[in-house]
C-alpha atoms as a PDB file:
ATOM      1  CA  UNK A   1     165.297 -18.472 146.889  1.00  0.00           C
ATOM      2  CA  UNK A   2     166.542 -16.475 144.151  1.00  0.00           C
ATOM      3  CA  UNK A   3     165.949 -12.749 144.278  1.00  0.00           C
ATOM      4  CA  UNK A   4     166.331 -10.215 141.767  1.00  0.00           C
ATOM      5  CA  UNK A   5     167.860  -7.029 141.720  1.00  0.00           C
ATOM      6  CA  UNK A   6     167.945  -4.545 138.552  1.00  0.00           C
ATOM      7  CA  UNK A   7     170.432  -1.910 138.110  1.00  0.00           C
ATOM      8  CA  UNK A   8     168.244   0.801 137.001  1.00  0.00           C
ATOM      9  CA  UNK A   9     170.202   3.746 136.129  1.00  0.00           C
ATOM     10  CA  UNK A  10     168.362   4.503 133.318  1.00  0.00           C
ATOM     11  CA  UNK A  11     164.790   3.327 135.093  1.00  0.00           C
ATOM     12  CA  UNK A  12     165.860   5.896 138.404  1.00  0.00           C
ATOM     13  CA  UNK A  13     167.090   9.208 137.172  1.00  0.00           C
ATOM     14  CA  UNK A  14     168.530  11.030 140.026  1.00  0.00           C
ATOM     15  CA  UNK A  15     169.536  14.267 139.107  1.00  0.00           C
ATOM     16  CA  UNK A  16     171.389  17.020 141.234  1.00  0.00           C
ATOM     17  CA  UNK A  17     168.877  19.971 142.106  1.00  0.00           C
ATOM     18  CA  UNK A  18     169.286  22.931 144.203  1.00  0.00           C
ATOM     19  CA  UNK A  19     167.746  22.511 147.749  1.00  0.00           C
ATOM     20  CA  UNK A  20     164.028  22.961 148.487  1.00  0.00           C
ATOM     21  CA  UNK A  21     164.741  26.205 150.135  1.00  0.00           C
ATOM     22  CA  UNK A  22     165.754  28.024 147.736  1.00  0.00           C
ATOM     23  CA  UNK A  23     161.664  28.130 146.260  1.00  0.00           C
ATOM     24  CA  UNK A  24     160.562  28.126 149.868  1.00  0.00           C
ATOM     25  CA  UNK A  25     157.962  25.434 149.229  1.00  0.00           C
ATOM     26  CA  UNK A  26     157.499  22.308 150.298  1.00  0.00           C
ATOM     27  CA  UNK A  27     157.059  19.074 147.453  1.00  0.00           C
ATOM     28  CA  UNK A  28     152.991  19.732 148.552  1.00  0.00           C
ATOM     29  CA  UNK A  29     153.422  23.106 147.596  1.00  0.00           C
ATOM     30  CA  UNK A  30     152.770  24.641 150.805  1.00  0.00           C
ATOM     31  CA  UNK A  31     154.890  26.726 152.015  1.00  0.00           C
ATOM     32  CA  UNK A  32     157.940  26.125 154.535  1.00  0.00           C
ATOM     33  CA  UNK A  33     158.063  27.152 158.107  1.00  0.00           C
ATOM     34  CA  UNK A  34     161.531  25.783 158.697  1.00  0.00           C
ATOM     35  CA  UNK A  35     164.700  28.477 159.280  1.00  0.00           C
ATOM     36  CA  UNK A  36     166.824  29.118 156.007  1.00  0.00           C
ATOM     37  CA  UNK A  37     169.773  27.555 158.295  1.00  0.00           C
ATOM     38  CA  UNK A  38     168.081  24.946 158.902  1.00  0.00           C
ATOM     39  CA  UNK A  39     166.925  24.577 155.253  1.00  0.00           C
ATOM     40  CA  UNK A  40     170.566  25.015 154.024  1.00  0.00           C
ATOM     41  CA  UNK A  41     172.050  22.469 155.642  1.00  0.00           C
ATOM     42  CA  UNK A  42     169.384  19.905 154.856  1.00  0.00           C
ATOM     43  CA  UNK A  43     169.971  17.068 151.630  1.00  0.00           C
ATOM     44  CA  UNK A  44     166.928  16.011 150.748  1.00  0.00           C
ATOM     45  CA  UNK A  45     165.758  13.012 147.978  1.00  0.00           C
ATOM     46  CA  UNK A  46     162.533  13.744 146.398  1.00  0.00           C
ATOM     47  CA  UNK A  47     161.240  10.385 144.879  1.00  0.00           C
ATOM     48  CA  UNK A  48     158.630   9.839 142.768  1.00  0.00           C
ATOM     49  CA  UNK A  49     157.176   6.361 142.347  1.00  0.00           C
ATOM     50  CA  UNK A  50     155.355   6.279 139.188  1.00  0.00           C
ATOM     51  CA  UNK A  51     154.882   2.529 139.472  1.00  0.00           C
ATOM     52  CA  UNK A  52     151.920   0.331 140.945  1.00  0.00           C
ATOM     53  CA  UNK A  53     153.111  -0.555 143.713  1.00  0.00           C
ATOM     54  CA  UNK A  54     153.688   1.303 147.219  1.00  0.00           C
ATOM     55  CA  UNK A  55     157.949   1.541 147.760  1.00  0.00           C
ATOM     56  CA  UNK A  56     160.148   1.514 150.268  1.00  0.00           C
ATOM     57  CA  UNK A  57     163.006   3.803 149.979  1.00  0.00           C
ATOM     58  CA  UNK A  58     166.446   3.152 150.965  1.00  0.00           C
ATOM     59  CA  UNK A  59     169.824   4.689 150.871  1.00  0.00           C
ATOM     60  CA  UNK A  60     173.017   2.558 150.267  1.00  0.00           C
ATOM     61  CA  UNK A  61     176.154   3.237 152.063  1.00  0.00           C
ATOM     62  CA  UNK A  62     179.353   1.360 151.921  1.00  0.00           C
ATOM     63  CA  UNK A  63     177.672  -1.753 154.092  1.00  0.00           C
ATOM     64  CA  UNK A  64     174.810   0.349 155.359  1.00  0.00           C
ATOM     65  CA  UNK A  65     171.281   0.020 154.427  1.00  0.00           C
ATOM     66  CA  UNK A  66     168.803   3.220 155.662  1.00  0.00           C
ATOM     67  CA  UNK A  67     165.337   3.166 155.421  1.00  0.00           C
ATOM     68  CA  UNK A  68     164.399   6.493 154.516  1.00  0.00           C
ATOM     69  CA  UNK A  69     160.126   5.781 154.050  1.00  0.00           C
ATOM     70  CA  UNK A  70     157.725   4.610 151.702  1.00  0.00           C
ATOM     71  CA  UNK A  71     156.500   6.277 148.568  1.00  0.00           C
ATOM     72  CA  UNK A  72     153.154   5.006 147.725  1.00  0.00           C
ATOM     73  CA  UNK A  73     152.277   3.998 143.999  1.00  0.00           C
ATOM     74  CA  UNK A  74     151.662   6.752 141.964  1.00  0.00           C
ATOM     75  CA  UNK A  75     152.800   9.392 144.815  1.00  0.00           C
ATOM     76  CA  UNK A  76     155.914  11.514 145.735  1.00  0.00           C
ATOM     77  CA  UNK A  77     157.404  12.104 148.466  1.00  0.00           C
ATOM     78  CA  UNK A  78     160.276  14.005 149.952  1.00  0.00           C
ATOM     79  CA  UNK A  79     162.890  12.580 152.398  1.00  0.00           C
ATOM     80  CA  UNK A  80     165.744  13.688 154.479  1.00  0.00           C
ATOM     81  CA  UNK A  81     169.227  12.126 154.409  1.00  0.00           C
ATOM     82  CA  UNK A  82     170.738  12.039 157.825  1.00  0.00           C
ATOM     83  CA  UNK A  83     173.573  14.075 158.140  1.00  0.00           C
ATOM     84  CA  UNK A  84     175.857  11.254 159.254  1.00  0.00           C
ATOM     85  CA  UNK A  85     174.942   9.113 155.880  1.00  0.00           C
ATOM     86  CA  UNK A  86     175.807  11.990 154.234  1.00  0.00           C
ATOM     87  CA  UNK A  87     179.074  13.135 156.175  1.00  0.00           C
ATOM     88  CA  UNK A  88     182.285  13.001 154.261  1.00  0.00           C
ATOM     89  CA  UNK A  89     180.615  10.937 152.032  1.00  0.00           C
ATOM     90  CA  UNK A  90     180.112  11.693 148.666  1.00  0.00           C
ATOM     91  CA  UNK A  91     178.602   9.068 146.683  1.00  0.00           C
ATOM     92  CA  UNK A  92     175.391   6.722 147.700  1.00  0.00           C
ATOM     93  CA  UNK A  93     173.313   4.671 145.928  1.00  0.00           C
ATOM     94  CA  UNK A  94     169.515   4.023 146.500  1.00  0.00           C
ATOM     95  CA  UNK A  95     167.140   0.925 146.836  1.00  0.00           C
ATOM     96  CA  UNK A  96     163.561   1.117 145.977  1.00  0.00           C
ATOM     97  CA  UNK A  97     161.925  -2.502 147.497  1.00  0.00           C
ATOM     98  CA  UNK A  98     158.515  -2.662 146.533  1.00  0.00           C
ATOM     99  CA  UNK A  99     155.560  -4.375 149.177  1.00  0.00           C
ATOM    100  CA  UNK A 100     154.989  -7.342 148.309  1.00  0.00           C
ATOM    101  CA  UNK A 101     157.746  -8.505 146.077  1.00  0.00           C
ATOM    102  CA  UNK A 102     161.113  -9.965 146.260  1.00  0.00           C
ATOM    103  CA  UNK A 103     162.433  -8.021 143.664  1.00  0.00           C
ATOM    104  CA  UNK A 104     164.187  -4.451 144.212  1.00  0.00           C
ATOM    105  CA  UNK A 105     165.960  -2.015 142.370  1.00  0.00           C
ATOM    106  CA  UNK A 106     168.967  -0.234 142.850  1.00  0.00           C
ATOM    107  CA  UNK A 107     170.893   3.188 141.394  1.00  0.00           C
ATOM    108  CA  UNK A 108     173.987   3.508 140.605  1.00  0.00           C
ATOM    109  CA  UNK A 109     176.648   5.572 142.604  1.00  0.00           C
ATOM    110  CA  UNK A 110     174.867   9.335 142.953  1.00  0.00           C
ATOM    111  CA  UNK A 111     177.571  12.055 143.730  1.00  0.00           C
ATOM    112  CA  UNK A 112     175.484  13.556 147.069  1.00  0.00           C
ATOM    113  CA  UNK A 113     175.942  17.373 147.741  1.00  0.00           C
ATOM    114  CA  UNK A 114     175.456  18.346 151.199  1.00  0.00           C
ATOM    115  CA  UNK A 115     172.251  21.362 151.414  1.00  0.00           C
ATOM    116  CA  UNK A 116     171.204  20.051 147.758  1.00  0.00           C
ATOM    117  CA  UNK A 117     168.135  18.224 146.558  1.00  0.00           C
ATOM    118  CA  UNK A 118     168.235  14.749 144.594  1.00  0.00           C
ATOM    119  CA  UNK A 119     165.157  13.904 142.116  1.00  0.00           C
ATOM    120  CA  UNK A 120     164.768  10.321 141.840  1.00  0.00           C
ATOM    121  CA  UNK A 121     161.849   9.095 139.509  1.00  0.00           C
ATOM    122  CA  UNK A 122     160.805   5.356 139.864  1.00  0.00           C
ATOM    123  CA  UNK A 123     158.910   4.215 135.912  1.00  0.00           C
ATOM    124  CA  UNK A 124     156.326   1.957 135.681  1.00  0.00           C
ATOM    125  CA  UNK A 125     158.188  -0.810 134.189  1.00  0.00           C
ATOM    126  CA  UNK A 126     160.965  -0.878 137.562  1.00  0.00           C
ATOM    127  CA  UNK A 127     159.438  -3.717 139.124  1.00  0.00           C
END
């Protein structure tokens, strides 16, 4: 069975943002009850799946795959990277494997910060 797998740099932007902490709000708005220690030390993805179909979010590292949760269609959502994936670390990539297709898509290498925010935005047309 052949499966395909797009490179979608262009498709999923991920851009570098500071951490959710420093608006002290949550990707819902609301606000957060978490400590600012806490909050610092935190990286966080924030995806948002603009396609129709729910996602399931990975993070790539070295040999590793890590689920990190789903994103339904037209919803965002906002994940935590485990410290360890992160570690000395510096550069990940990230899957997005819709349900109910063979196909997935993948980012390029995405210099990680420790205590910072990623954006990743998943188009329509991914899929």
């Amino acid at each position: 069975m052949h499966v395909h797998v797009r490179r979608f740099a262009l498709a999923l932007m991920v851009l570098a943002m500071p951490a959710c902490a420093a608006n002290g709000t949550s990707a819902t708005g609301s606000p957060r009850r978490a400590s600012s220690a806490d909050n610092e030390d935190r990286t966080t993805v924030r995806v948002e799946n603009q396609g129709w179909a729910e996602a399931t979010i990975y993070v790539l590292r070295l040999s590793q795959r890590i689920r990190l949760g789903d994103v339904p269609s037209q919803g965002t959502r906002v994940f935590t990277i485990p410290d360890d994936v992160v570690g000395a670390v510096n550069s990940l990539r990230f899957e997005a494997d819709p349900v109910g297709s063979s196909r997935t898509a993948r980012s390029f290498d995405v210099t990680v910060v420790r205590g910072r925010q990623l954006s990743l935005t998943i188009p329509p047309n991914a899929f």
